[in-house]
N, C-alpha and C. Protein backbone atom coordinates (compact mmCIF):
# COMPACT_ATOMS: atom_id res chain seq x y z
N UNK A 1 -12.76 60.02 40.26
CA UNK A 1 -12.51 61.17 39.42
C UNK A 1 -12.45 60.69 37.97
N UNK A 2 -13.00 61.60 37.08
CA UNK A 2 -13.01 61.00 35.36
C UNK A 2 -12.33 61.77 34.91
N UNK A 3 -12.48 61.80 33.53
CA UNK A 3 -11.90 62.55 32.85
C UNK A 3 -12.27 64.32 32.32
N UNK A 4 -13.37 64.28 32.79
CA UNK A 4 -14.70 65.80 32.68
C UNK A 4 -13.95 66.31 34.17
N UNK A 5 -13.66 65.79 34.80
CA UNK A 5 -13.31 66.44 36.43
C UNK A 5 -12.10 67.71 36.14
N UNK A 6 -12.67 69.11 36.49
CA UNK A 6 -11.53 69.57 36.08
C UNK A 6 -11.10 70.40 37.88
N UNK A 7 -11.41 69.65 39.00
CA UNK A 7 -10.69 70.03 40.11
C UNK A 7 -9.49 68.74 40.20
N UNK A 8 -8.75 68.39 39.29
CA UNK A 8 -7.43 67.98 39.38
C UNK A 8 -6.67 69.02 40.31
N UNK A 9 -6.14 67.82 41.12
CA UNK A 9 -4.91 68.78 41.88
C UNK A 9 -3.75 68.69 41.22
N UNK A 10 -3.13 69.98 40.56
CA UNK A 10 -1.97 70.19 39.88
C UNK A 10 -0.90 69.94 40.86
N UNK A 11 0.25 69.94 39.90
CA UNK A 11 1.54 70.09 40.50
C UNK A 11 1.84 71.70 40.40
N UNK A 12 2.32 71.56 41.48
CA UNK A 12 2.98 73.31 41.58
C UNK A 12 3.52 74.36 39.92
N UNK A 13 3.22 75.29 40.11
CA UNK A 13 3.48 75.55 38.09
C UNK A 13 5.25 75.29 38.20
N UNK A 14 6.24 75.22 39.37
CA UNK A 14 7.52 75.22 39.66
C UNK A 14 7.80 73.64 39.19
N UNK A 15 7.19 72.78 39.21
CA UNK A 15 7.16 71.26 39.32
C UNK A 15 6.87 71.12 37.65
N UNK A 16 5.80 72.04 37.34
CA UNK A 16 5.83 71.34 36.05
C UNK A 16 6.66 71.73 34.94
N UNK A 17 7.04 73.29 34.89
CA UNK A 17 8.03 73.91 34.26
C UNK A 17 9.79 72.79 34.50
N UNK A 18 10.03 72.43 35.84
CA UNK A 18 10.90 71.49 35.84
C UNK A 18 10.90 69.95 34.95
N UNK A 19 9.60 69.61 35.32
CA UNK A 19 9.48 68.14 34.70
C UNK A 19 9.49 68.43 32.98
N UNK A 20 8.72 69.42 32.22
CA UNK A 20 9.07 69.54 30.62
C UNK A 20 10.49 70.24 30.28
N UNK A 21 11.25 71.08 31.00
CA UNK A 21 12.00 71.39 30.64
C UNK A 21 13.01 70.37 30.71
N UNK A 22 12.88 69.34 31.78
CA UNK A 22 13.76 68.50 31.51
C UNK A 22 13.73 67.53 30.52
N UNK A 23 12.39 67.10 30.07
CA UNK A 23 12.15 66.23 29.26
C UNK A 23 13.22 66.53 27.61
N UNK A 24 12.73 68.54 27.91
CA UNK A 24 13.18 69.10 26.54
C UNK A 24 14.78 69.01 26.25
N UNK A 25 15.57 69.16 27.47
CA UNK A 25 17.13 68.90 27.41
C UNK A 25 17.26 67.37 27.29
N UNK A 26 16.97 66.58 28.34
CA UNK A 26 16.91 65.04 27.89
C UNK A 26 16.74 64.94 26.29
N UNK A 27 15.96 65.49 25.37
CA UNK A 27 15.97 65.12 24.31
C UNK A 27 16.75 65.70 23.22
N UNK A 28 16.94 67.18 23.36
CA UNK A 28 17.87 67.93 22.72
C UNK A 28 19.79 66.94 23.07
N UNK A 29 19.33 66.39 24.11
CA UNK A 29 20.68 66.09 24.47
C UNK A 29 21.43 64.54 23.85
N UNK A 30 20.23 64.19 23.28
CA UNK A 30 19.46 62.52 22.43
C UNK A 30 20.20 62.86 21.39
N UNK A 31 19.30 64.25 21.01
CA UNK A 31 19.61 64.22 19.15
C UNK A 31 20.71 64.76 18.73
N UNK A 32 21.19 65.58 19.80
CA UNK A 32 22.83 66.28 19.21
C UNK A 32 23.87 65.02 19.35
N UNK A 33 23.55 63.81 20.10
CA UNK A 33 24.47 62.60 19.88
C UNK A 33 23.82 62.26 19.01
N UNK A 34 23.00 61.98 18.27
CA UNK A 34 22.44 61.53 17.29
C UNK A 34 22.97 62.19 15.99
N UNK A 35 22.62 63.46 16.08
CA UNK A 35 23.75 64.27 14.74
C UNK A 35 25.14 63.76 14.91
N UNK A 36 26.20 63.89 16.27
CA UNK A 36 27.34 63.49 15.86
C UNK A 36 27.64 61.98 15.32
N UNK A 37 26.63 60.74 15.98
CA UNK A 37 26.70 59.75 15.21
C UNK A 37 26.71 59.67 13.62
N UNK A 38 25.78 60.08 13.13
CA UNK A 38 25.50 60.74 11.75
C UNK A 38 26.43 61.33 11.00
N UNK A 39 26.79 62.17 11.47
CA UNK A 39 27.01 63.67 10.75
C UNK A 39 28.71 63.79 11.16
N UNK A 40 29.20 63.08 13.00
CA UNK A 40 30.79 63.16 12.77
C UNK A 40 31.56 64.43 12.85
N UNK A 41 30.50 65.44 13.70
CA UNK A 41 30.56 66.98 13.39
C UNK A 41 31.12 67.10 14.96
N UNK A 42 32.05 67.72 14.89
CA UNK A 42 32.66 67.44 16.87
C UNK A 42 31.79 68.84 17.33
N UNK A 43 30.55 69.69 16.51
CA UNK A 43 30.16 70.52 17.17
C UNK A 43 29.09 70.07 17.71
N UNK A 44 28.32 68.81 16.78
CA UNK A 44 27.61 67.68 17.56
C UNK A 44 27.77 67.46 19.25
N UNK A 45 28.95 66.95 19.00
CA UNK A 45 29.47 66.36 20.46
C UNK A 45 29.86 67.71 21.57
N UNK A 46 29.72 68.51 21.05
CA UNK A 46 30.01 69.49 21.97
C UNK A 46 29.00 70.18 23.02
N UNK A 47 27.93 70.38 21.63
CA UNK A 47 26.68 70.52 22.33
C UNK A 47 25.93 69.56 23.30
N UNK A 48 26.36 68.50 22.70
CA UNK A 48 25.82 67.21 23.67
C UNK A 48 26.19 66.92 25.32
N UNK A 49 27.29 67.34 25.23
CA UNK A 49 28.35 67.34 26.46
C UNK A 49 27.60 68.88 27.28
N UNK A 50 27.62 69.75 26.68
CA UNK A 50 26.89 71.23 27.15
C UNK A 50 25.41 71.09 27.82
N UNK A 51 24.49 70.66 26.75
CA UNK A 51 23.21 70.36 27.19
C UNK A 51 23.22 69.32 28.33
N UNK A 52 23.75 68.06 28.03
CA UNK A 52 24.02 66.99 29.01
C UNK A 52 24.29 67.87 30.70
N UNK A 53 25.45 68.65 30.60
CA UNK A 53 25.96 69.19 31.86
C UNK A 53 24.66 70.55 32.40
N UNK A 54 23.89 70.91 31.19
CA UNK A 54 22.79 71.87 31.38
C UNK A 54 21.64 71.14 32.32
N UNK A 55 21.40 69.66 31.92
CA UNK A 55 20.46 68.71 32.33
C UNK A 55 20.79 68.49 33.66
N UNK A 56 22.04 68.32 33.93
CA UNK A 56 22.58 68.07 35.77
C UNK A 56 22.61 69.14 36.43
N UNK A 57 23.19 70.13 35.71
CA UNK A 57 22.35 71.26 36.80
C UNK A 57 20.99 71.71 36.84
N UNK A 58 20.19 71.55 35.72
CA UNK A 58 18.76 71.26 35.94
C UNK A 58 18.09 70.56 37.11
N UNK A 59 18.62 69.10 36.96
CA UNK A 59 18.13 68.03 37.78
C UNK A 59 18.64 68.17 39.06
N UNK A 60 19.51 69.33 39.31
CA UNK A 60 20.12 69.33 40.80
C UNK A 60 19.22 70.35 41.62
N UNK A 61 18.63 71.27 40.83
CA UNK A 61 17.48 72.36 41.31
C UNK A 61 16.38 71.76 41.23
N UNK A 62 15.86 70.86 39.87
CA UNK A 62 14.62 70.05 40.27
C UNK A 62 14.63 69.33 41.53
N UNK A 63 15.67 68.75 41.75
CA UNK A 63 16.12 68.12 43.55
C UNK A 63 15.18 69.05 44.44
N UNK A 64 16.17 70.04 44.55
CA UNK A 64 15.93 70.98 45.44
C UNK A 64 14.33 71.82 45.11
N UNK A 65 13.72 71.96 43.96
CA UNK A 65 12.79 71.86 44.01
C UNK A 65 11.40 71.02 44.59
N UNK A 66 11.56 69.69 44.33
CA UNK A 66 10.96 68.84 45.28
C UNK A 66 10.95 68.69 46.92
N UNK A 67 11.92 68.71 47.51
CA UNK A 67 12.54 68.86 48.78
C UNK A 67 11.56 70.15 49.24
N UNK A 68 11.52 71.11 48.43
CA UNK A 68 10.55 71.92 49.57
C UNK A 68 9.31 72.40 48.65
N UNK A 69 8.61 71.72 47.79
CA UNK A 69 7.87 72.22 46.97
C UNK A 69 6.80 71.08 47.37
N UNK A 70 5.49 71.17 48.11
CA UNK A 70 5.05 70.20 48.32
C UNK A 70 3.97 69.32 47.21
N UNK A 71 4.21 68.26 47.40
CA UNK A 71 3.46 67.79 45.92
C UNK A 71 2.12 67.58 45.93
N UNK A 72 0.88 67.28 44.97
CA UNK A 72 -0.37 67.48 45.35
C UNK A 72 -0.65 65.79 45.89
N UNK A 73 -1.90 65.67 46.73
CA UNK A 73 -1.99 64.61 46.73
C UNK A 73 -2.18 63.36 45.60
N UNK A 74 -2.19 62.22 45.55
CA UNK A 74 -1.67 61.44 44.67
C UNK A 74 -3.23 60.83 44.12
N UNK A 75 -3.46 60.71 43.42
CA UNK A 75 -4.56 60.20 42.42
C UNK A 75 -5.16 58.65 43.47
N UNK A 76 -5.97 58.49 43.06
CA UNK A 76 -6.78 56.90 43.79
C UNK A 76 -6.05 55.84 42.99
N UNK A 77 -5.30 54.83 43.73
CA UNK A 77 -4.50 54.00 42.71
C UNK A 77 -4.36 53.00 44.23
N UNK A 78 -4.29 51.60 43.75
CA UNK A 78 -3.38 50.73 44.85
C UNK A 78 -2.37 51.22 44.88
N UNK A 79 -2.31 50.10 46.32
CA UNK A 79 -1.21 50.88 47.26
C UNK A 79 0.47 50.63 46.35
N UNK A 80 0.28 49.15 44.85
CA UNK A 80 1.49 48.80 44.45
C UNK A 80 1.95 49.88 43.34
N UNK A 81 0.65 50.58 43.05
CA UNK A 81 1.23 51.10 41.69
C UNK A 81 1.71 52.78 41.95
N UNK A 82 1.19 52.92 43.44
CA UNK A 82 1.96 54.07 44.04
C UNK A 82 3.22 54.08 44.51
N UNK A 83 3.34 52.86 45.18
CA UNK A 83 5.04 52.64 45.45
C UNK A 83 5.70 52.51 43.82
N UNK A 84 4.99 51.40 43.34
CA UNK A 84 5.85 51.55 41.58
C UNK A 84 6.33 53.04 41.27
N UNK A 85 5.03 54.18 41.37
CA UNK A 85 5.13 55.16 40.38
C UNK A 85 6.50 56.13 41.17
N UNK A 86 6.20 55.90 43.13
CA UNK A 86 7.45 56.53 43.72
C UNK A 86 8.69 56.15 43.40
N UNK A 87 9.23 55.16 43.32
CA UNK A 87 10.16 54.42 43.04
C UNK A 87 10.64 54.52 41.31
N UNK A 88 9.62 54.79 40.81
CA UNK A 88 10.29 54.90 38.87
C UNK A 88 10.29 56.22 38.86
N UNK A 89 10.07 57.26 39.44
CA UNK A 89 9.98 58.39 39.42
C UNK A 89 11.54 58.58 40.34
N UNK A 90 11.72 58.16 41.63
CA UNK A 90 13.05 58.26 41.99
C UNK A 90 14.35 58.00 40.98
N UNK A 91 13.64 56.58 40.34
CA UNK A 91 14.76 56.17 39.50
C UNK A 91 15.25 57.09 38.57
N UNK A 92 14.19 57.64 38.07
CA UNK A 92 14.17 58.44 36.49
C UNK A 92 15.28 59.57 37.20
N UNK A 93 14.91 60.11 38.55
CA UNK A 93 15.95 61.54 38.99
C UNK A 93 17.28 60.94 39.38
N UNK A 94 17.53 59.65 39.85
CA UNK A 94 19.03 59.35 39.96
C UNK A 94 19.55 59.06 38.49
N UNK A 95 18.80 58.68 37.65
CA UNK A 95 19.38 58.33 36.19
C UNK A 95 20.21 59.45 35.31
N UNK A 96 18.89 60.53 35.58
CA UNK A 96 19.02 61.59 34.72
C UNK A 96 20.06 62.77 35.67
N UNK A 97 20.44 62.50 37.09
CA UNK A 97 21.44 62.98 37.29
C UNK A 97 22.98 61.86 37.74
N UNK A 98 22.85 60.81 37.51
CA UNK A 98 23.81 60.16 37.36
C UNK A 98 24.87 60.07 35.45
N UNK A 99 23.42 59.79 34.46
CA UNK A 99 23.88 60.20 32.84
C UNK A 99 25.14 61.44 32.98
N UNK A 100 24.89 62.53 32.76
CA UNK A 100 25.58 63.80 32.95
C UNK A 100 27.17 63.49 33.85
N UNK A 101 26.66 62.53 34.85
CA UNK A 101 28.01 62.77 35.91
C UNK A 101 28.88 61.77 35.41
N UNK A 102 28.23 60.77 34.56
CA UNK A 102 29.45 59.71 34.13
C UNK A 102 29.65 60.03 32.70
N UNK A 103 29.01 60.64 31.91
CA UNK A 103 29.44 61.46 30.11
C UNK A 103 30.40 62.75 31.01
N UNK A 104 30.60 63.65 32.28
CA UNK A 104 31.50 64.55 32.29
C UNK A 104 32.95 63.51 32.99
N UNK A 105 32.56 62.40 33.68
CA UNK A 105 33.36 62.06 34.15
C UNK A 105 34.56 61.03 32.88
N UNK A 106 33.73 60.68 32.54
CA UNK A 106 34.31 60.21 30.56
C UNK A 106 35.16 61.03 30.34
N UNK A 107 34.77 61.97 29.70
CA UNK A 107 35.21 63.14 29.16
C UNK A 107 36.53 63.44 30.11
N UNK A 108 36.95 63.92 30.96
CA UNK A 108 38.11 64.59 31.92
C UNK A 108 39.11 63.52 32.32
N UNK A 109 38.61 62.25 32.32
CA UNK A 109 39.35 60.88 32.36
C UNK A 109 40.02 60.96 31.10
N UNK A 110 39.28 61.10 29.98
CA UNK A 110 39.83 60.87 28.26
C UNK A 110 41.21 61.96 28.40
N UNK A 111 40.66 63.51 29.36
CA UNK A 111 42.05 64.36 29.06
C UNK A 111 41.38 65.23 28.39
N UNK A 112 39.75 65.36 28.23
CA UNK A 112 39.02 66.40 27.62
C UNK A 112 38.39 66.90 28.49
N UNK A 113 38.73 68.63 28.55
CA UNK A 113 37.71 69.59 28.86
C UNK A 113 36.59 69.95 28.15
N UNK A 114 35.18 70.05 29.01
CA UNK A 114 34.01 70.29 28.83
C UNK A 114 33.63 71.36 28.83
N UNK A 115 33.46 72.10 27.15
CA UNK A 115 33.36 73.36 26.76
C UNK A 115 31.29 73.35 27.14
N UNK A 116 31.06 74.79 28.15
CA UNK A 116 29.73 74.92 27.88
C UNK A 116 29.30 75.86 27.24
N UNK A 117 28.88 75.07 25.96
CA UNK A 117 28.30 76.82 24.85
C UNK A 117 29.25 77.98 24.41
N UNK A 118 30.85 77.72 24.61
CA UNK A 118 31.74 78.71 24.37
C UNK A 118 31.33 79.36 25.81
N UNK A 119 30.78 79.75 26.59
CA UNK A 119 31.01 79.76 27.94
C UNK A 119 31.72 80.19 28.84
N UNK A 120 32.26 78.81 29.01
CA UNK A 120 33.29 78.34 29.85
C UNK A 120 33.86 77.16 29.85
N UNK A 121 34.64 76.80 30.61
CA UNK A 121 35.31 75.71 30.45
C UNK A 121 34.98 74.44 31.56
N UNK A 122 34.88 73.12 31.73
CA UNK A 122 34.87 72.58 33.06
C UNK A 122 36.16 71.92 32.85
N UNK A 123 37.44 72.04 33.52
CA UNK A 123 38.59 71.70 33.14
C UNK A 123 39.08 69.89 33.48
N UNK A 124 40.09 69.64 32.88
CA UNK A 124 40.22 68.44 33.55
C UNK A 124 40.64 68.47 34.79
N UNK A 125 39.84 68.22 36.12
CA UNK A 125 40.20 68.47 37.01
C UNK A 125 40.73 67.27 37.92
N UNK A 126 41.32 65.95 37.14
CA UNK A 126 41.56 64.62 37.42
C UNK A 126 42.99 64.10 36.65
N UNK A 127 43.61 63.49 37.25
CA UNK A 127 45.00 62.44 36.25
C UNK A 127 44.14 61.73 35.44
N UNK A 128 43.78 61.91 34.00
CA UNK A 128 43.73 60.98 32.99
C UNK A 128 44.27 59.62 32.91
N UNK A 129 43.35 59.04 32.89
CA UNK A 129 43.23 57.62 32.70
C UNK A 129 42.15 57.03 31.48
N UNK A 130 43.16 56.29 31.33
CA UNK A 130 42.58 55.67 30.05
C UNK A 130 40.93 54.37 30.12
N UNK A 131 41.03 53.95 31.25
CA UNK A 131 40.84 52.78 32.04
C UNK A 131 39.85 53.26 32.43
N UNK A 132 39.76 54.34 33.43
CA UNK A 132 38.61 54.81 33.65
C UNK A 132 37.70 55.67 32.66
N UNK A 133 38.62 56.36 32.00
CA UNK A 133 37.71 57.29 31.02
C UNK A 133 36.26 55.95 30.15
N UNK A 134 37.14 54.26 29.86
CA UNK A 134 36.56 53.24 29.15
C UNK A 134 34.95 53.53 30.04
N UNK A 135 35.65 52.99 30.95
CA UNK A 135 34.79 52.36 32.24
C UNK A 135 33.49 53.55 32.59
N UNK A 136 34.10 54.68 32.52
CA UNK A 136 32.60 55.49 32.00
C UNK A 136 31.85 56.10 31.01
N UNK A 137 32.54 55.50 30.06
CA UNK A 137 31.84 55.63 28.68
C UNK A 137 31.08 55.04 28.67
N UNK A 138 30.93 53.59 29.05
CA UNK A 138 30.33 52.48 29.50
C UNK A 138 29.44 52.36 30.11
N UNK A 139 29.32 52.72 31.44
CA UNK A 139 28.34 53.38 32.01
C UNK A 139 27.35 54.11 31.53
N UNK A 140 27.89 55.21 30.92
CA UNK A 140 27.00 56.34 30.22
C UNK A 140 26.59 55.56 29.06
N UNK A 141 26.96 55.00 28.68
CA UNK A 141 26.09 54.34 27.15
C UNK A 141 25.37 52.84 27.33
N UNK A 142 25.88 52.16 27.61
CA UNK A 142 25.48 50.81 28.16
C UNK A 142 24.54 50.50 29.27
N UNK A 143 24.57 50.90 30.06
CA UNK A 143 24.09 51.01 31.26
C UNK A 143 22.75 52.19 31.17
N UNK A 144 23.54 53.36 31.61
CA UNK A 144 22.67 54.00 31.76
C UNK A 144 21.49 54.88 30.87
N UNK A 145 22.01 54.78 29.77
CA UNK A 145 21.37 54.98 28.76
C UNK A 145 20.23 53.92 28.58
N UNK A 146 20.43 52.89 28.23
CA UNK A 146 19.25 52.18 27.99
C UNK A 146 18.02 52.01 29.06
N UNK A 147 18.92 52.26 30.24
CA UNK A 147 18.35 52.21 31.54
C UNK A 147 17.29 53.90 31.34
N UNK A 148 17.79 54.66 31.50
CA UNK A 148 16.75 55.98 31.14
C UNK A 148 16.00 55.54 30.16
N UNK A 149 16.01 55.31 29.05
CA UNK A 149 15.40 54.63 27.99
C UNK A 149 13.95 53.84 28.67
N UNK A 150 14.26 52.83 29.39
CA UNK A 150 13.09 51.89 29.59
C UNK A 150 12.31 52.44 31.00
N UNK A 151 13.05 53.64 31.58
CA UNK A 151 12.14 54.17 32.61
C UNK A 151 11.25 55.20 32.02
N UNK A 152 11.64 55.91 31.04
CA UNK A 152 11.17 57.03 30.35
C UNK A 152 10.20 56.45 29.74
N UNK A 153 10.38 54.89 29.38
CA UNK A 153 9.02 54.02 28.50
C UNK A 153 7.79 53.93 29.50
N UNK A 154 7.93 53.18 30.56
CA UNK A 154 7.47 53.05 31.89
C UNK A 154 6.62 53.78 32.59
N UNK A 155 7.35 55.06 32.49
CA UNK A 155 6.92 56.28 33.04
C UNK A 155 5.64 57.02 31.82
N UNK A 156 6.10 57.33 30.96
CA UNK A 156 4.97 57.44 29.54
C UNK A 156 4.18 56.51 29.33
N UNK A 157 4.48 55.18 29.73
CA UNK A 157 2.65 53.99 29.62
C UNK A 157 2.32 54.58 30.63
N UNK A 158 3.10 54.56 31.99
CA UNK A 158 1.79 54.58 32.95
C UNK A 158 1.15 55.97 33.02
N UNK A 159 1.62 57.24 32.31
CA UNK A 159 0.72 58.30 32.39
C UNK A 159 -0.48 57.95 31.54
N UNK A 160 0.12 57.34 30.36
CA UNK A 160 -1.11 57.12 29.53
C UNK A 160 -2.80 55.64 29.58
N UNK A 161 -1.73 55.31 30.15
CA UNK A 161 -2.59 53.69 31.00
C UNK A 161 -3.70 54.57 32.15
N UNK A 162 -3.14 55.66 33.06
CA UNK A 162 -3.74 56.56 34.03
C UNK A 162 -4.61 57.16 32.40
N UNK A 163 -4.72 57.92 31.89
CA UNK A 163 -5.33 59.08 31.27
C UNK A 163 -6.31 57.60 30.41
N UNK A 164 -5.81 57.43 29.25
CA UNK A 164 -7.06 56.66 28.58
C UNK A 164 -7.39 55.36 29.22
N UNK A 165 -6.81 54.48 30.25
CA UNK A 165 -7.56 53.46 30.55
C UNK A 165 -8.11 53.50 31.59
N UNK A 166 -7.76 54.45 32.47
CA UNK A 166 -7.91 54.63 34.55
C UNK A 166 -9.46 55.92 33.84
N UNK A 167 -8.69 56.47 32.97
CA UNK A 167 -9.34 57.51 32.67
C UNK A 167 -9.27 58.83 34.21
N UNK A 168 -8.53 58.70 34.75
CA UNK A 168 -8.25 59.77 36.02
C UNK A 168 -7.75 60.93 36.02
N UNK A 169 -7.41 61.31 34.64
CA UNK A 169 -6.66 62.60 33.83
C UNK A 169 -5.56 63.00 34.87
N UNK A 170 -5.08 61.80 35.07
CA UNK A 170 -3.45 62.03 35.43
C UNK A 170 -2.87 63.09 34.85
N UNK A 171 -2.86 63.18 33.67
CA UNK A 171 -1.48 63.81 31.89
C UNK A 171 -2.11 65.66 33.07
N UNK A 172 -3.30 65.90 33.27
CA UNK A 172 -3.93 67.40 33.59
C UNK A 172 -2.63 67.67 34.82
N UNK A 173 -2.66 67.04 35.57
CA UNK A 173 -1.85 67.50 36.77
C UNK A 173 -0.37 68.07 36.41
N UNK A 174 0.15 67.68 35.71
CA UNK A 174 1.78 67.84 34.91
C UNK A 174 1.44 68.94 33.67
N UNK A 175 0.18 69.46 33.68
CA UNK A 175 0.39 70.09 32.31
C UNK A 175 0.24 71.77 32.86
């Protein structure tokens, strides 16, 4: 298959509306910590915590989206760079719903409730601890952050390694 081939087998329009919309909270959720680094604005951090918790319930229906949404068959590739792409693609969905569960679990450890959007509230529903609140800050920034970071890199060469070097117009199927 080249790049002129336009019987690409798509992903379901349910699959792909999931995969950009998440991309779009993943990043909205980047830059509003990015303003509060900056800027020191606790409405920064508020939104961040909101979108963040918007992204896990996202990623909990993208779940459940996959589970019964069947996917198209998989492009001509060895057999390693299909297990790679299953496996960084798993990673990327435990990341991006693990992020969210250790920034809310931070948060309710610290003794802070998680305002969504004026909303509602997600209350502290735990004995505050100081120890743990550390211990998943940590997580969420150290760990798993950089960790989403270098799968999200990973994941973007190899669409683009597929599209201009495979030339197999991978990028068509997701769009």
């Amino acid at each position: 298959m080249n790049s002129t081939n336009s019987n690409v087998s798509k992903w379901p329009v349910s699959s792909r509306i999931f995969h950009w919309i998440s991309a779009v909270l993943l990043l909205v959720t980047w830059i509003m910590i990015l303003l509060y680094d900056n800027l020191d604005n606790n409405l920064y951090i508020g939104l961040h915590k909101a979108f963040g918790i918007s992204l896990l319930c996202w990623m909990i229906a993208r779940v459940l989206n996959r589970v019964f949404i069947k996917a198209p068959p998989p492009v001509p590739m060895p057999k390693w760079q299909l297990l790679a792409s299953k496996l960084s693609h798993f990673g990327l969905y435990a990341l991006l719903i693990a992020m969210p569960i250790a920034g809310l679990l931070m948060s309710v450890y610290g003794g802070r409730p998680v305002d969504i959007f004026g909303l509602f509230q997600i209350p502290v529903f735990v004995t505050p601890d100081r120890g743990l609140a550390r211990f998943y800050n940590d997580l969420h920034t150290d760990i798993i952050w950089p960790t989403i970071i270098a799968f999200t890199l990973i994941h973007i060469g190899a669409a683009l390694y597929h599209q201009f070097v495979k030339k197999d117009n991978l990028i068509a199927r997701i769009k």
